[in-house]
C-alpha atoms as a PDB file:
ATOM      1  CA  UNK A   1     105.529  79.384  95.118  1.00  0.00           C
ATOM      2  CA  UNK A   2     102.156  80.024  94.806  1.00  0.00           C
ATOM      3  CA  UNK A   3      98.957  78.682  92.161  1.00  0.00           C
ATOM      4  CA  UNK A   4      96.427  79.909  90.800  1.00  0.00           C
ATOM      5  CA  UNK A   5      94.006  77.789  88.125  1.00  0.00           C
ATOM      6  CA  UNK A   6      91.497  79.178  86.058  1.00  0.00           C
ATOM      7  CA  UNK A   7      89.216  76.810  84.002  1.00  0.00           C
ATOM      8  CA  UNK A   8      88.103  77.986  80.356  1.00  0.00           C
ATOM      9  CA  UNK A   9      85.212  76.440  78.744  1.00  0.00           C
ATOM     10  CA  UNK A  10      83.889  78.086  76.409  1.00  0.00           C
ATOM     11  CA  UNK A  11      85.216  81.402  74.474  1.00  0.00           C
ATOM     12  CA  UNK A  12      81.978  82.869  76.049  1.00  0.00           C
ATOM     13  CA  UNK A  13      82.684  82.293  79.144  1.00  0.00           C
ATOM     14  CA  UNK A  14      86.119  82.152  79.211  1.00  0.00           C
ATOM     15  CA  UNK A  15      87.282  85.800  79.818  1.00  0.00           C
ATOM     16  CA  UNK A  16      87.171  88.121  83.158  1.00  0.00           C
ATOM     17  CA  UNK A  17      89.207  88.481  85.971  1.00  0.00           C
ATOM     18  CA  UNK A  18      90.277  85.206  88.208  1.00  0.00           C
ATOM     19  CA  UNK A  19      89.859  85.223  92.449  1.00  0.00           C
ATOM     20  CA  UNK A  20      92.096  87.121  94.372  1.00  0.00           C
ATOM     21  CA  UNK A  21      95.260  85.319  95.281  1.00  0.00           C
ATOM     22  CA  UNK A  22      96.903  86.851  98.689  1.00  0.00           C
ATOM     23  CA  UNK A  23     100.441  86.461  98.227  1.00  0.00           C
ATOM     24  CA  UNK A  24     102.495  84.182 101.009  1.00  0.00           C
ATOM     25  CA  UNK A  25     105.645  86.122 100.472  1.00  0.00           C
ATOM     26  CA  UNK A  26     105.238  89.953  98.594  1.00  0.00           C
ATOM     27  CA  UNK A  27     107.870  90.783  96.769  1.00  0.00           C
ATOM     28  CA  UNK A  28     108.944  94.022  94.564  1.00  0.00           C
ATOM     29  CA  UNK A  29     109.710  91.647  91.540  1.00  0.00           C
ATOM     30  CA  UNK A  30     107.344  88.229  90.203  1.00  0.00           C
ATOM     31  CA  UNK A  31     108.130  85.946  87.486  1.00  0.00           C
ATOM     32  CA  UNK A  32     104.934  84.588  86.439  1.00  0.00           C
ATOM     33  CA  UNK A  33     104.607  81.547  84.321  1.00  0.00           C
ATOM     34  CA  UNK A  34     100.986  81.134  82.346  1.00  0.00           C
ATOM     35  CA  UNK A  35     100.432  77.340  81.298  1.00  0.00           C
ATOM     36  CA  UNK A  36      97.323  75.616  79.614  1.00  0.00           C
ATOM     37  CA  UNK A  37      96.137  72.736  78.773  1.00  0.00           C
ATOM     38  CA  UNK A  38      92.949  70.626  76.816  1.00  0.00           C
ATOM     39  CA  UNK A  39      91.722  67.345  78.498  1.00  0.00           C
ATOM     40  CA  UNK A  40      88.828  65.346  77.799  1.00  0.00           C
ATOM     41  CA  UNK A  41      88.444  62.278  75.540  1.00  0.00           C
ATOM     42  CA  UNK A  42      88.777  62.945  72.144  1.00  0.00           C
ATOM     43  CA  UNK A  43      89.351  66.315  72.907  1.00  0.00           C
ATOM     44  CA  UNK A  44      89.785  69.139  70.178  1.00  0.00           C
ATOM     45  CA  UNK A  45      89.794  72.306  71.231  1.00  0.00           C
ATOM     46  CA  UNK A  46      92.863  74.466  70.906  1.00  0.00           C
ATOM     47  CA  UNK A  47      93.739  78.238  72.191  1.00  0.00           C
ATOM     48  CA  UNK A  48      94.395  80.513  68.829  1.00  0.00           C
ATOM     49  CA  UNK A  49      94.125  83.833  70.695  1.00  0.00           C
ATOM     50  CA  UNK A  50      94.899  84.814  74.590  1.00  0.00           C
ATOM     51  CA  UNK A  51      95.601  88.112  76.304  1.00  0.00           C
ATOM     52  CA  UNK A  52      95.661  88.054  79.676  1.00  0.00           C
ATOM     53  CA  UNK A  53      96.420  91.284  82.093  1.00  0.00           C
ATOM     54  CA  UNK A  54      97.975  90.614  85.434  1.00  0.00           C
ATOM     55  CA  UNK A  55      96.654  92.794  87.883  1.00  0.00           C
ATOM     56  CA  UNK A  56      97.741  93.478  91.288  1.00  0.00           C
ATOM     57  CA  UNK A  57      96.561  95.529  94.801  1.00  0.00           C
ATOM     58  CA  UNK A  58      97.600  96.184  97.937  1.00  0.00           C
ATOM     59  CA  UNK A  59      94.179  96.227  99.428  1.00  0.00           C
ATOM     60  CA  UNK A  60      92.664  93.692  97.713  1.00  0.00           C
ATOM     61  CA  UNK A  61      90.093  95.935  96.767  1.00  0.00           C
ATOM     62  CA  UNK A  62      91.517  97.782  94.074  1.00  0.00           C
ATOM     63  CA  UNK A  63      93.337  96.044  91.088  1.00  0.00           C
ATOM     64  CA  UNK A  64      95.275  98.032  88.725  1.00  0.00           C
ATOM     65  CA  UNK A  65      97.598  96.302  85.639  1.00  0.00           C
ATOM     66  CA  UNK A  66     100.996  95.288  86.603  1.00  0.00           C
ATOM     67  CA  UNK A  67     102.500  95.553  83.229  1.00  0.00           C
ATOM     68  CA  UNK A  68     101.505  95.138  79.964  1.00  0.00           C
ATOM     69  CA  UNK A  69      98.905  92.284  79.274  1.00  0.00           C
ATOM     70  CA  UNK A  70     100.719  88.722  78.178  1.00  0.00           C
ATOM     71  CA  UNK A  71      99.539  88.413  74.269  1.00  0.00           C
ATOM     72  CA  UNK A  72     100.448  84.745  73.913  1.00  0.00           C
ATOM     73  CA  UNK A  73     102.639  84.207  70.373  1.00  0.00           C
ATOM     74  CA  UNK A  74     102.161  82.330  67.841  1.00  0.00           C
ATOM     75  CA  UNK A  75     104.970  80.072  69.028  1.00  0.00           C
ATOM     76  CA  UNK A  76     103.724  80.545  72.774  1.00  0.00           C
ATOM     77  CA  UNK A  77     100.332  79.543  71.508  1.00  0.00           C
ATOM     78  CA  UNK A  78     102.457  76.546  70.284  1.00  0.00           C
ATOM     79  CA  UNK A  79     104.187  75.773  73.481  1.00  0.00           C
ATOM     80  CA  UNK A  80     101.150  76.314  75.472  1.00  0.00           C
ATOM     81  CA  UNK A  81     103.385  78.067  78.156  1.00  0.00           C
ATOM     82  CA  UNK A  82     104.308  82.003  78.255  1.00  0.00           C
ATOM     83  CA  UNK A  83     106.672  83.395  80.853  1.00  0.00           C
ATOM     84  CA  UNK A  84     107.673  87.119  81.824  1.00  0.00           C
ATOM     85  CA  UNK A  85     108.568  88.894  84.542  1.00  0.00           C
ATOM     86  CA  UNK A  86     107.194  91.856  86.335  1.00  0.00           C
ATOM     87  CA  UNK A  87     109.799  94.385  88.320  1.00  0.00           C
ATOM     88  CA  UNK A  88     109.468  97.275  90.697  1.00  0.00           C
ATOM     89  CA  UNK A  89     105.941  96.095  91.262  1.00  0.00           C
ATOM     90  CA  UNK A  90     105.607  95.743  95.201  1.00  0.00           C
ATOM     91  CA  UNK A  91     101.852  94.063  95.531  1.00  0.00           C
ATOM     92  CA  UNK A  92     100.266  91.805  98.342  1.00  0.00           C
ATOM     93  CA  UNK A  93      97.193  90.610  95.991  1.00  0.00           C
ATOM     94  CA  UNK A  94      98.027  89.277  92.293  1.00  0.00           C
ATOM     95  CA  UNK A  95      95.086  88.195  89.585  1.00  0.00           C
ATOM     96  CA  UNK A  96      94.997  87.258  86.216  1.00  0.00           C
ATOM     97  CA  UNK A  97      92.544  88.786  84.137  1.00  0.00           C
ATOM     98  CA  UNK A  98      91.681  87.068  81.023  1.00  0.00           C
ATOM     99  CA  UNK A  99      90.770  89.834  78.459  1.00  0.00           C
ATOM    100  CA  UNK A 100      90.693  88.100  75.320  1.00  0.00           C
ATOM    101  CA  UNK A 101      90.568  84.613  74.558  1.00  0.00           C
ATOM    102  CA  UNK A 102      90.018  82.618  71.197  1.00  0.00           C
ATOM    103  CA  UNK A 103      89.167  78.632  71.865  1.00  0.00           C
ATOM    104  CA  UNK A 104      88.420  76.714  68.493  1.00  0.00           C
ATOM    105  CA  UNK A 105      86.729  73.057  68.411  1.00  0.00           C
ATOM    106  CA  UNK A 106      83.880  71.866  71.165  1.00  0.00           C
ATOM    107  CA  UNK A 107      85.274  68.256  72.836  1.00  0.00           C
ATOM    108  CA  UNK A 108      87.250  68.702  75.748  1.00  0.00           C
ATOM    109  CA  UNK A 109      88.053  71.491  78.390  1.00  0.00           C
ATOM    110  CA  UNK A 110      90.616  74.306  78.203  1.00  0.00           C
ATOM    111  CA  UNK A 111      92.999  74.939  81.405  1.00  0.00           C
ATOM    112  CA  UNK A 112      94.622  77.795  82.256  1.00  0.00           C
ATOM    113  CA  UNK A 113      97.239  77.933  85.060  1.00  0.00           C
ATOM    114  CA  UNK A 114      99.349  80.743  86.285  1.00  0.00           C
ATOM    115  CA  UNK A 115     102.028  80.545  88.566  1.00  0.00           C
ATOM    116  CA  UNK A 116     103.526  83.440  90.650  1.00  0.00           C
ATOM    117  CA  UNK A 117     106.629  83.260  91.853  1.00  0.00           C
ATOM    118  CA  UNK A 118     108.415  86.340  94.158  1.00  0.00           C
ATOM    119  CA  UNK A 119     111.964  87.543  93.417  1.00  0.00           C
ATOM    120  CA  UNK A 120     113.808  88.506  96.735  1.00  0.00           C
END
């Protein structure tokens, strides 16, 4: 399996497209699992919005979407986890691109973490 982390700060400076991740194993099909967190002492920030696009290339030059973007739920937003999967999509590079993002309070730091996994 491969990992990918993007940190979120701010709203403002939260949204755009992560690194390049090459992919160990290319597949045709992914699951991809999006997880975040807040740390900090006396944290209190909280995600009330996020869309993020997975894009993929074979290049690594050229992204294009793989699907759909992933607009969290309110009960994903809950959960602070969102899975889906992604078929008949042969790529060798995978990103996330964060296109929207809504992070209320100002103590603490936002995580983001997607997790790729092929499906042979």
């Amino acid at each position: 399996m491969t990992s990918e982390v993007i940190t979120l700060s701010s709203a403002a400076a939260a949204t755009g497209a992560s690194a390049a991740h090459e992919l160990k194993y290319p597949s045709r099909s992914y699951g991809i699992e999006l997880g975040w967190a807040v740390t900090g002492v006396g944290a209190d920030k909280a995600v009330t919005a996020l869309v993020v696009a997975i894009e993929g290339s074979l290049t690594g030059t050229t992204y294009q979407a793989m699907d759909t973007a992933i607009t969290a739920s309110a009960g994903e937003l809950t959960a602070l986890y969102a899975l889906r999967y992604i078929v008949d999509k042969p790529v060798k590079f995978i990103r996330a691109n964060v296109t929207t993002v809504t992070i209320t309070g100002s103590t603490g730091t936002v995580t983001l973490t997607m997790k790729v996994l092929p499906v042979r």
